[in-house]
PDB file of N, CA and C in Angstrom:
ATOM      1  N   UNK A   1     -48.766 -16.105  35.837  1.00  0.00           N
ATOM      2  CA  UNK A   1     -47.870 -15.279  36.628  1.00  0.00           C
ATOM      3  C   UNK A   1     -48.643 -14.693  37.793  1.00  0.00           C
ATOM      4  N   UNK A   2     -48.063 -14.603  38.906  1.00  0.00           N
ATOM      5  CA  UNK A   2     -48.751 -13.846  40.270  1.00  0.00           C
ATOM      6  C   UNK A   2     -48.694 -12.552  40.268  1.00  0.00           C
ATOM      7  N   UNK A   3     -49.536 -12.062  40.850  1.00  0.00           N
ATOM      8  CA  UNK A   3     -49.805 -10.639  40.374  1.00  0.00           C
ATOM      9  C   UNK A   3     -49.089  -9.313  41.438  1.00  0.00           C
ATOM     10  N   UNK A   4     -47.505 -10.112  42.079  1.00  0.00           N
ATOM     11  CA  UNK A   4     -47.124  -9.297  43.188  1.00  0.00           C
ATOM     12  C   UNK A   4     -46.390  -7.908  42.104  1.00  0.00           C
ATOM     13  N   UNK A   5     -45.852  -6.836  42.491  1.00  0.00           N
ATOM     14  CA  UNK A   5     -44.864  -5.978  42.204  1.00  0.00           C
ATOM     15  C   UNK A   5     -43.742  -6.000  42.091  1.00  0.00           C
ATOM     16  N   UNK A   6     -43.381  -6.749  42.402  1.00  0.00           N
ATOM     17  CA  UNK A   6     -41.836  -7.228  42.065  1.00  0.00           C
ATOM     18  C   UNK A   6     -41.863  -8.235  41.049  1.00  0.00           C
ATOM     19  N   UNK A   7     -42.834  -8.340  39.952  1.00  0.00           N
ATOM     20  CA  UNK A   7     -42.942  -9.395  38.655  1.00  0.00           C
ATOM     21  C   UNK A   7     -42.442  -8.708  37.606  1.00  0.00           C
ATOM     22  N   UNK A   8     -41.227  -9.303  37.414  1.00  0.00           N
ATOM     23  CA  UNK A   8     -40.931  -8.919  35.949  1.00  0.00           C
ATOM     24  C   UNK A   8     -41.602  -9.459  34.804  1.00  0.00           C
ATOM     25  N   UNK A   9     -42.002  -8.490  33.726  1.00  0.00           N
ATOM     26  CA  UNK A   9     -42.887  -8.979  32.852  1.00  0.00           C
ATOM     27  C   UNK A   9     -42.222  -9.369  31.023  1.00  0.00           C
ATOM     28  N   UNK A  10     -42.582 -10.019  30.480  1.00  0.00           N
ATOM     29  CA  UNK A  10     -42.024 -10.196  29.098  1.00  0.00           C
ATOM     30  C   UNK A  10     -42.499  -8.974  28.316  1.00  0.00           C
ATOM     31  N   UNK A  11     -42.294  -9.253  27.271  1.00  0.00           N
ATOM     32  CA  UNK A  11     -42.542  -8.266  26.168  1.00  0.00           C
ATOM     33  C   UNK A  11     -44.291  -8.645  26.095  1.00  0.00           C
ATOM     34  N   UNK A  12     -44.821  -9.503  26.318  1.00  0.00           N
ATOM     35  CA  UNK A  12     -45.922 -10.075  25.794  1.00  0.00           C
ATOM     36  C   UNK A  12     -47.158  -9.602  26.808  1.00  0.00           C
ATOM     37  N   UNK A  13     -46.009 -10.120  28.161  1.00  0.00           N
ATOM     38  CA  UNK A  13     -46.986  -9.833  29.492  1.00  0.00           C
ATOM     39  C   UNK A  13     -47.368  -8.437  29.655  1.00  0.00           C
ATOM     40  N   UNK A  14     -46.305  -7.831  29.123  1.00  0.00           N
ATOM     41  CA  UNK A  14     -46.224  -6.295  29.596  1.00  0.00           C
ATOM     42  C   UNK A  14     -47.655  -5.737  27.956  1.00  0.00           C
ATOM     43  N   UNK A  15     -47.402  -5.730  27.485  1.00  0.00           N
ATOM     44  CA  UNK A  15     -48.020  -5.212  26.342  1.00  0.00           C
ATOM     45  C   UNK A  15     -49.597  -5.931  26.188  1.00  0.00           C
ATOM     46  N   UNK A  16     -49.756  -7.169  26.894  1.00  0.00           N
ATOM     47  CA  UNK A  16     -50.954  -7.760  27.640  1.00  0.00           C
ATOM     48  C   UNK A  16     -51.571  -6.420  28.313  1.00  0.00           C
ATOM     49  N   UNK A  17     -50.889  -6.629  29.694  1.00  0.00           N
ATOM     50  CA  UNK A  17     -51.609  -6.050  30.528  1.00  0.00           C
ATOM     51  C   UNK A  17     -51.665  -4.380  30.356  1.00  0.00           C
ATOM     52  N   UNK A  18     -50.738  -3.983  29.321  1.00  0.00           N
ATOM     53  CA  UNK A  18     -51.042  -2.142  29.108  1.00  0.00           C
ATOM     54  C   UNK A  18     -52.660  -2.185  28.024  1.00  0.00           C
ATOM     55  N   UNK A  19     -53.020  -3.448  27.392  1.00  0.00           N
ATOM     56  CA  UNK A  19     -54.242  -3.394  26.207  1.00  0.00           C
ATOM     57  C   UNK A  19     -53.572  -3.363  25.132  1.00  0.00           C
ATOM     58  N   UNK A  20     -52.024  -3.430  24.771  1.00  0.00           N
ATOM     59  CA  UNK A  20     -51.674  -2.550  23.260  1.00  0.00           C
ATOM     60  C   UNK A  20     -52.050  -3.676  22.096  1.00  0.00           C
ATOM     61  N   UNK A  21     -52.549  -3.038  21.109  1.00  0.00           N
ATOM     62  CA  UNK A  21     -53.176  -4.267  19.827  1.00  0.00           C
ATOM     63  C   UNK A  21     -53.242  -3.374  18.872  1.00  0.00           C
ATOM     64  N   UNK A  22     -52.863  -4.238  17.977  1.00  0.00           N
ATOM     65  CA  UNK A  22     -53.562  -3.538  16.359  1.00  0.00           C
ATOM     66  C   UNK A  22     -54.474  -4.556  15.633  1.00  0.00           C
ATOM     67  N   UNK A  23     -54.554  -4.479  14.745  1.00  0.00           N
ATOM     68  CA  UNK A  23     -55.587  -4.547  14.116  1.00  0.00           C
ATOM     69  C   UNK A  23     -55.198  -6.744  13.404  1.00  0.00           C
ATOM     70  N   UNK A  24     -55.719  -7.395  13.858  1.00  0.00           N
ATOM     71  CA  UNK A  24     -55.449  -8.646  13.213  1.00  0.00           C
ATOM     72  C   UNK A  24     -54.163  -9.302  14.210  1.00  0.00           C
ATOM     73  N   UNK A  25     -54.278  -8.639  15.228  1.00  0.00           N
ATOM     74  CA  UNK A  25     -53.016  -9.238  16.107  1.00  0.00           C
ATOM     75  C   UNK A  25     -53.959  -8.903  17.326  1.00  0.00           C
ATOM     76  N   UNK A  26     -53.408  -9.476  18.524  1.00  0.00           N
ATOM     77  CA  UNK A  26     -53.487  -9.547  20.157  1.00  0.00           C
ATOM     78  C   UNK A  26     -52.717  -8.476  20.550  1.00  0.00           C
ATOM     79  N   UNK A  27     -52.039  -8.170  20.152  1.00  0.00           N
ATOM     80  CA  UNK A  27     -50.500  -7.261  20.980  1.00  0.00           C
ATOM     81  C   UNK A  27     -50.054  -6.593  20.123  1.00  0.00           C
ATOM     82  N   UNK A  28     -49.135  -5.676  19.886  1.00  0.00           N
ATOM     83  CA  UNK A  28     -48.453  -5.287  19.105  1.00  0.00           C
ATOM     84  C   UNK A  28     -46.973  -5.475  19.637  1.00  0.00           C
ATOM     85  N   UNK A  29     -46.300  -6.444  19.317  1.00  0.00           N
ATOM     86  CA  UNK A  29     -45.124  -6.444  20.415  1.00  0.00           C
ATOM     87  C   UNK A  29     -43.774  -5.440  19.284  1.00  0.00           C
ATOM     88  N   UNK A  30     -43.891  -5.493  18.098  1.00  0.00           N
ATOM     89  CA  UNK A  30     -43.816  -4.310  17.057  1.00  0.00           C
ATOM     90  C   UNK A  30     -43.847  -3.356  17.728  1.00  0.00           C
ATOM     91  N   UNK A  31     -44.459  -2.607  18.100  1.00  0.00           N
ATOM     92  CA  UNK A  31     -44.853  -1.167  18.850  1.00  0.00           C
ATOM     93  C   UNK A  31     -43.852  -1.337  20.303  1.00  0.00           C
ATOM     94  N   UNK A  32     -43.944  -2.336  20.791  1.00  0.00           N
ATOM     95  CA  UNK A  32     -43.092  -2.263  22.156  1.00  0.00           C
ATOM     96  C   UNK A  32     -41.482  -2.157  22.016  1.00  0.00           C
ATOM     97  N   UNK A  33     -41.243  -3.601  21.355  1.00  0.00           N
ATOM     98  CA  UNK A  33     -39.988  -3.024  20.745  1.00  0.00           C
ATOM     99  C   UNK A  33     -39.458  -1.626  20.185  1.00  0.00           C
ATOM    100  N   UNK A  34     -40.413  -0.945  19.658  1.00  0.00           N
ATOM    101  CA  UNK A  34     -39.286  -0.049  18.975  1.00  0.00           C
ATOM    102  C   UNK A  34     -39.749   1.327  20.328  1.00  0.00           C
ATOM    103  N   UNK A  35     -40.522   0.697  20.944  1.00  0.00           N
ATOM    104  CA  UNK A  35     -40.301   2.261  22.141  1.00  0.00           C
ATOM    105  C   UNK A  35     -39.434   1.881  22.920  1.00  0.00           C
ATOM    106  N   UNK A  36     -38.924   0.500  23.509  1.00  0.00           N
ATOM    107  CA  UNK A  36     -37.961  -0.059  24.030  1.00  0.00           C
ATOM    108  C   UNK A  36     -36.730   0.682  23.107  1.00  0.00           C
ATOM    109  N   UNK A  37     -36.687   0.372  21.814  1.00  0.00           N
ATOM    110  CA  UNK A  37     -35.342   0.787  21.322  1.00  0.00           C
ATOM    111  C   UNK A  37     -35.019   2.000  21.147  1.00  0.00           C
ATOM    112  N   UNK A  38     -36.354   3.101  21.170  1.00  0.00           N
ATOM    113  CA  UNK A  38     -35.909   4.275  20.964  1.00  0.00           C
ATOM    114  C   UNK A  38     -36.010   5.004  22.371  1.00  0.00           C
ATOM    115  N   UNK A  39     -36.023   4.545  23.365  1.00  0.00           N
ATOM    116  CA  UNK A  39     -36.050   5.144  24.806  1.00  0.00           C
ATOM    117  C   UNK A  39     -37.540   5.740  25.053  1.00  0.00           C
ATOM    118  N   UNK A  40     -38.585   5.507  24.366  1.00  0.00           N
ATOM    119  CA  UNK A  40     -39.812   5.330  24.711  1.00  0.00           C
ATOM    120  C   UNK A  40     -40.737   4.479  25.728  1.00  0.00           C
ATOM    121  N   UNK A  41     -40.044   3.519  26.129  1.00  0.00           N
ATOM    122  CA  UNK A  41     -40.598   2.628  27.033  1.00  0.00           C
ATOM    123  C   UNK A  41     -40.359   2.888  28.356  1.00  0.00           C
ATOM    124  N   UNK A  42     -40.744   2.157  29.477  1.00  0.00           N
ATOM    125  CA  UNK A  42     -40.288   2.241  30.846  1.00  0.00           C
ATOM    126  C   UNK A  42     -39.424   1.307  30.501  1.00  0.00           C
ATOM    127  N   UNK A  43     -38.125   1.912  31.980  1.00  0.00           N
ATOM    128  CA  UNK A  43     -37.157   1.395  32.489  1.00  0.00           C
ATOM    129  C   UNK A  43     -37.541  -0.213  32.479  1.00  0.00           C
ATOM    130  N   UNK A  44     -36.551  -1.061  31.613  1.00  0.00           N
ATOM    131  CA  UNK A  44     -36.303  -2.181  31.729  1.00  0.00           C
ATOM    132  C   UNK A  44     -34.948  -2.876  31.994  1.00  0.00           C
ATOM    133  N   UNK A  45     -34.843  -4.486  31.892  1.00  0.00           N
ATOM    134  CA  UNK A  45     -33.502  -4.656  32.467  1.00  0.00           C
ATOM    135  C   UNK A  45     -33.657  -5.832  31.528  1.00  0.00           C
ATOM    136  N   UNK A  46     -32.421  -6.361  31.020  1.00  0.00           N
ATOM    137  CA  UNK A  46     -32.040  -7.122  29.451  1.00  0.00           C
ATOM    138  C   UNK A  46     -31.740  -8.769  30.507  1.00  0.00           C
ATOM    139  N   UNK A  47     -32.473  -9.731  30.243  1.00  0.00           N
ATOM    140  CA  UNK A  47     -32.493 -10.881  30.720  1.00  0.00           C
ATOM    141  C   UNK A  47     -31.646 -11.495  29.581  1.00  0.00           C
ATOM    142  N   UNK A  48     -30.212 -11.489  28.618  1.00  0.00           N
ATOM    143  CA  UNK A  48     -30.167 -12.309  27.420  1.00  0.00           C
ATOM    144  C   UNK A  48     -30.380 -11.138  27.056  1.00  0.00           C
ATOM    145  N   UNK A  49     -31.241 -11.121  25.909  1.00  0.00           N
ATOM    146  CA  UNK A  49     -31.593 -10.730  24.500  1.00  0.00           C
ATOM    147  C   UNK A  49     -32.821  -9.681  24.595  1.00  0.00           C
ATOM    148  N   UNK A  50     -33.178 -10.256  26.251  1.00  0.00           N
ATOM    149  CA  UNK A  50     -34.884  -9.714  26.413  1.00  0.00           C
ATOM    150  C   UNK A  50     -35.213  -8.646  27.262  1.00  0.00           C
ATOM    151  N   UNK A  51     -35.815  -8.042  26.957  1.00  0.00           N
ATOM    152  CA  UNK A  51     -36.081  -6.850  27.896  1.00  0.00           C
ATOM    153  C   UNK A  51     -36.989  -7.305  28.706  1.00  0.00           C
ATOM    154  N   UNK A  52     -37.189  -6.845  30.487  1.00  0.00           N
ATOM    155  CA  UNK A  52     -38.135  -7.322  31.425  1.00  0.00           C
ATOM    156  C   UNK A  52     -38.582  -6.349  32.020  1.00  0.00           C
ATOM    157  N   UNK A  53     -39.852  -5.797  32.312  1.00  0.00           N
ATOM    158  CA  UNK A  53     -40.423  -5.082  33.166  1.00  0.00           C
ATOM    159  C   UNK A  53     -40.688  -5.243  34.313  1.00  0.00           C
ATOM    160  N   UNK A  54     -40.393  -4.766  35.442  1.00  0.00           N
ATOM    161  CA  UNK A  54     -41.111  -4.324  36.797  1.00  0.00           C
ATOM    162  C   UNK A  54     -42.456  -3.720  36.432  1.00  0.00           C
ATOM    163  N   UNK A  55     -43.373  -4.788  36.841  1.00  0.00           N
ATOM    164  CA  UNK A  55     -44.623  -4.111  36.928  1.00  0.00           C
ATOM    165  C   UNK A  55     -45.148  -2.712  38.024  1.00  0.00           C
ATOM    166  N   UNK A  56     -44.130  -2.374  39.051  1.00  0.00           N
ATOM    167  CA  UNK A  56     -44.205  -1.281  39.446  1.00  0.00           C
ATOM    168  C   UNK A  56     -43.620   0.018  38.960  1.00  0.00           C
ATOM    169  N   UNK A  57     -42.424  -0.451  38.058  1.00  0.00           N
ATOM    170  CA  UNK A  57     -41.645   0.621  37.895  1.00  0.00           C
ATOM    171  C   UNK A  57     -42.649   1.127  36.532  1.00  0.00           C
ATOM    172  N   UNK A  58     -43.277  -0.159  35.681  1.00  0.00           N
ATOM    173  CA  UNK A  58     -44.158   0.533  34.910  1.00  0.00           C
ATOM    174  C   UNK A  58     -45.585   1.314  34.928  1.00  0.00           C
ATOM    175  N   UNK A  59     -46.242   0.762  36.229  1.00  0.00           N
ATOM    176  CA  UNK A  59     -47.583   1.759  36.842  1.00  0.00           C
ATOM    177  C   UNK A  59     -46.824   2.700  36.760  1.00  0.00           C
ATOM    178  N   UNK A  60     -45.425   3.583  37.764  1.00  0.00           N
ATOM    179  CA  UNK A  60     -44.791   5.143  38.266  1.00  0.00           C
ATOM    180  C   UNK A  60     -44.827   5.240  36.291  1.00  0.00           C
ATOM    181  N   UNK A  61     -44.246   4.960  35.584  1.00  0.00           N
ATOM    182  CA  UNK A  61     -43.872   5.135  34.000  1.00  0.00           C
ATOM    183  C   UNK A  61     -45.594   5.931  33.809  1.00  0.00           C
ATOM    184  N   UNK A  62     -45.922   4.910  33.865  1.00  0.00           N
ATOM    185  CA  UNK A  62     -47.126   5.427  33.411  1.00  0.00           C
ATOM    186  C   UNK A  62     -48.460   6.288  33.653  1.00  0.00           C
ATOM    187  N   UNK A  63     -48.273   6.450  35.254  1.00  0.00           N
ATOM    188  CA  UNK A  63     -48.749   7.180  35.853  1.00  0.00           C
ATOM    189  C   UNK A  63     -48.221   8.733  35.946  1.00  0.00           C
ATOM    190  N   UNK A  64     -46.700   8.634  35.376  1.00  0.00           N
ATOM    191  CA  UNK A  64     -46.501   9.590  35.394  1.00  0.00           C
ATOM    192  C   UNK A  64     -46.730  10.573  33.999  1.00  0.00           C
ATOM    193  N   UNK A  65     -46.658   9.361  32.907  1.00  0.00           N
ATOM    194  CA  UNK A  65     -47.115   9.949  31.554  1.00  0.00           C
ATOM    195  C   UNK A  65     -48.624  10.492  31.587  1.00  0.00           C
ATOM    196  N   UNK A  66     -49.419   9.701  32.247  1.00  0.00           N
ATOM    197  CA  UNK A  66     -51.114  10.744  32.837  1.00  0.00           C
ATOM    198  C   UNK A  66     -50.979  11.839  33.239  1.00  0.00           C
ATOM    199  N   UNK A  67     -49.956  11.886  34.518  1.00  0.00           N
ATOM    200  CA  UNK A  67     -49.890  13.017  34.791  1.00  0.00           C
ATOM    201  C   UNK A  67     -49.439  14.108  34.059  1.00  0.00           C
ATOM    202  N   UNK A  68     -48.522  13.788  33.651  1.00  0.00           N
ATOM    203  CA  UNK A  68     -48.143  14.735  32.153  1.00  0.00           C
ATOM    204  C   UNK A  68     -49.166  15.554  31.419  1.00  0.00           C
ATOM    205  N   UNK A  69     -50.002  14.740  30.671  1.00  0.00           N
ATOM    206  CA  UNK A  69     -51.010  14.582  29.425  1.00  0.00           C
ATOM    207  C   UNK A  69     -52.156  15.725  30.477  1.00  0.00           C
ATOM    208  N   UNK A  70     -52.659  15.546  31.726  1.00  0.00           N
ATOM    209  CA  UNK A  70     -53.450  15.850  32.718  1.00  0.00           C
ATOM    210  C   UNK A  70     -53.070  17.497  32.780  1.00  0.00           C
ATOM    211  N   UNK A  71     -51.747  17.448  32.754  1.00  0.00           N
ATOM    212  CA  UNK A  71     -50.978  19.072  33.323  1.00  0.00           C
ATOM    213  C   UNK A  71     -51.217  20.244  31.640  1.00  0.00           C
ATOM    214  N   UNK A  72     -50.871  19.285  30.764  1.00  0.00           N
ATOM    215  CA  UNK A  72     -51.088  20.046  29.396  1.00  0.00           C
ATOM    216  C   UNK A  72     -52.254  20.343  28.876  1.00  0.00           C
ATOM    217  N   UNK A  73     -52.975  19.594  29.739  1.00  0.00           N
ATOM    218  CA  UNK A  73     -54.526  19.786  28.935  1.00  0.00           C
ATOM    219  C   UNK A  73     -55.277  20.589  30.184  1.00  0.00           C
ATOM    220  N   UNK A  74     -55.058  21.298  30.975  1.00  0.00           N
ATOM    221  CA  UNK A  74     -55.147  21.998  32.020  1.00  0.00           C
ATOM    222  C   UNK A  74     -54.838  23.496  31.765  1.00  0.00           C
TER     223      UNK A  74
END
């Protein structure tokens, strides 16, 4: 996949490129799903069956959860 901002990402790609893993797996796509289902995840959009990420809309997601974490521990 090319690495522009306007790439929507899979469940796989996305959870790739955040590091998420447990223990005897690559990914935890377990863990993604259920923040997807419980409104834990960044804003996605349902391709079918599948949820897709904007790799920009998930940097602001997540940059903004730093900032968060940054303000409380301050």
């Amino acid at each position: 996949m090319s690495e522009h901002n306007n790439d929507l990402l899979s469940q796989t790609e996305f959870a790739e490129r955040f590091g998420m893993a447990v223990i005897g797996r690559p990914i935890s796509l377990v863990t993604l799903r259920k923040w997807t289902q419980e409104g834990h995840a960044p804003p996605c959009v349902y391709i079918g069956r599948f949820p897709r990420w904007s790799w920009s809309t998930a940097q602001r997601w997540i940059n903004e959860r730093v900032r968060k974490a940054e303000e409380q521990a301050a």
